[in-house]
Protein backbone atom coordinates (compact mmCIF):
# COMPACT_ATOMS: atom_id res chain seq x y z
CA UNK A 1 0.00 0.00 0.00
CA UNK A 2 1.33 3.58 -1.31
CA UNK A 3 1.26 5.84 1.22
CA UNK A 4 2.23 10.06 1.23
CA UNK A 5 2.57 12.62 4.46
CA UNK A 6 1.74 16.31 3.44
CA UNK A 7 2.89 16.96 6.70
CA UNK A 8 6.46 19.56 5.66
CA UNK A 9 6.36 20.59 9.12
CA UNK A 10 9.25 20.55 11.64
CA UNK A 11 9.34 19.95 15.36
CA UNK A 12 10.92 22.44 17.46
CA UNK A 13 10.66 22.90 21.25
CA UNK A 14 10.91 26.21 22.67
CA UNK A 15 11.86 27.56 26.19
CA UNK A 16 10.97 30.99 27.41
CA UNK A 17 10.88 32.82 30.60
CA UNK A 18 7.64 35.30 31.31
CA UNK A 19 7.25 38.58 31.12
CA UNK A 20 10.70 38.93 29.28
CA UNK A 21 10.85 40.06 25.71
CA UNK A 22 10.41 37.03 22.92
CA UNK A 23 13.21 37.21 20.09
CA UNK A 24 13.55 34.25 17.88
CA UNK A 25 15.50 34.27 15.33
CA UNK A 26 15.64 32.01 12.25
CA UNK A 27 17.03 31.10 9.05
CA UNK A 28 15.30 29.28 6.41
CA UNK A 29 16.63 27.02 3.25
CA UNK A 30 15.07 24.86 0.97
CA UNK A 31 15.95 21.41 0.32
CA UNK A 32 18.99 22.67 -2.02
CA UNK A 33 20.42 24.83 0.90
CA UNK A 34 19.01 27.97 -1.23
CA UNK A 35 17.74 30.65 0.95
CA UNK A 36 13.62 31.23 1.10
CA UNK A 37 12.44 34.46 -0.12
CA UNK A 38 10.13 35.21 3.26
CA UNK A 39 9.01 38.64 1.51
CA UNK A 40 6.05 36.11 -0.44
CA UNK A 41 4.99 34.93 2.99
CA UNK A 42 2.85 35.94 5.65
CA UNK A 43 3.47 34.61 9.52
CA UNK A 44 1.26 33.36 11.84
CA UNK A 45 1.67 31.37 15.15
CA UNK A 46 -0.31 30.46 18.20
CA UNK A 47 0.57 28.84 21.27
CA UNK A 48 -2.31 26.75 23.33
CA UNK A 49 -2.33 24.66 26.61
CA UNK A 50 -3.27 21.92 24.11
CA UNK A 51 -3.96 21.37 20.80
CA UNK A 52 -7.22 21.44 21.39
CA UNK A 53 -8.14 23.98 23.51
CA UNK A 54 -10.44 26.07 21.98
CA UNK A 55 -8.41 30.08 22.99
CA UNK A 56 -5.06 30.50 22.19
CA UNK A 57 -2.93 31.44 24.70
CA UNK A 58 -0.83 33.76 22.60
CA UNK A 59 -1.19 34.39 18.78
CA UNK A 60 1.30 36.11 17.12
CA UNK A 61 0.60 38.01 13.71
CA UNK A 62 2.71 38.57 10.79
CA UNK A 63 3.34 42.12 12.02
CA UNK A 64 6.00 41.03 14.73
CA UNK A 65 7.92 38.71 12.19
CA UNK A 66 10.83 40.57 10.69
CA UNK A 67 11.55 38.76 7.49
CA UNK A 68 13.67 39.06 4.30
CA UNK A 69 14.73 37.42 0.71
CA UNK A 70 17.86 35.84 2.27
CA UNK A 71 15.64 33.46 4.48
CA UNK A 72 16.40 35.55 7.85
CA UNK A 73 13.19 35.52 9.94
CA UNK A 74 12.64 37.10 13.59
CA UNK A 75 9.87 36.65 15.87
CA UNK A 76 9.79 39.43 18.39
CA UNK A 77 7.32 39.76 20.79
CA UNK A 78 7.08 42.40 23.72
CA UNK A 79 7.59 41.21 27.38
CA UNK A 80 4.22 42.76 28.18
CA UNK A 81 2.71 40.00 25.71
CA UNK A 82 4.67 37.45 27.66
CA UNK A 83 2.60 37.10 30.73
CA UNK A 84 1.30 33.90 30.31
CA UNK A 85 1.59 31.22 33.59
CA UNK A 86 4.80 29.39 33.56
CA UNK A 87 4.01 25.86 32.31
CA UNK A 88 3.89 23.64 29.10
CA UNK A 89 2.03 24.97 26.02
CA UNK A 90 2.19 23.50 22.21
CA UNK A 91 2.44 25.98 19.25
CA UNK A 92 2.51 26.12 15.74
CA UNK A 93 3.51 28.30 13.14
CA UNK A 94 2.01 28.81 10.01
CA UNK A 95 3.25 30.37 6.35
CA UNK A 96 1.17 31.79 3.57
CA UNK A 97 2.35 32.39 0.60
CA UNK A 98 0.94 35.59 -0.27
CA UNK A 99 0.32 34.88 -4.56
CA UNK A 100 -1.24 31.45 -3.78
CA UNK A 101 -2.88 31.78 -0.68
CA UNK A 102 -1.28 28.46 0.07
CA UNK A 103 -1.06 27.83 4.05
CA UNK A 104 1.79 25.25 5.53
CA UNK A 105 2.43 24.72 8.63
CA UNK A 106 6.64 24.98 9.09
CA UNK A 107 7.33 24.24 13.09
CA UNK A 108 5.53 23.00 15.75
CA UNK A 109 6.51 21.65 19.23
CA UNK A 110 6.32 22.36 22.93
CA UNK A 111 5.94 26.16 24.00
CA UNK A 112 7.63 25.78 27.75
CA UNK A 113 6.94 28.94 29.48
CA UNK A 114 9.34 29.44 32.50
CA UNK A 115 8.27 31.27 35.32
CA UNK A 116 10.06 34.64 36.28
CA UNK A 117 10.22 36.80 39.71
CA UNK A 118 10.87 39.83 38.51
CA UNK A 119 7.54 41.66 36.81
């Protein structure tokens, strides 16, 4: 029996700590080592307490992605957005290619959310 996973995603586990600023910073290739033009592509992610839950925790719009035609993507997200509960979350983010419409999903994982004393 044939058999074919759509599924391009990759899994990647994140650790934070709360209430400090979020900067993540990527870069992207293709399967030739060729950097990804992120200009054609819109960003999305979310973070939940589980996949199913119906709220995200966090969502995170294209606006706070830096991105560029050499692959170089940042996240950046204010601390003030960061003050979620310290525990374990799941996330995802998503790409849209902005002449196709076409959405992927490129990373997933764990969202681990440390807990800070300082506010």
């Amino acid at each position: 029996m044939a058999k074919v996973n759509l599924d391009i995603s990759e899994t990647l586990d994140i650790t934070c700590r709360r209430y400090d600023t979020f900067k993540l910073d990527m870069d992207w290739t293709d399967a030739d080592s060729n950097a990804i033009d992120l200009t054609a592509y819109t960003f999305k992610m979310q973070v939940r307490k589980t996949s199913t839950s119906s709220t995200a925790t966090l969502t995170i719009d294209d606006s706070s992605f830096t991105k560029n035609a050499t692959g170089d993507l940042v996240i950046n997200v204010a601390s003030s957005s960061m003050n979620m509960k310290g525990g374990n979350y799941v996330y995802d983010l998503q790409a849209t290619q902005t002449s196709t419409s076409e959405v992927s999903t490129w990373l997933k994982g764990l969202f681990i959310v440390k807990d800070d004393v300082t506010e």
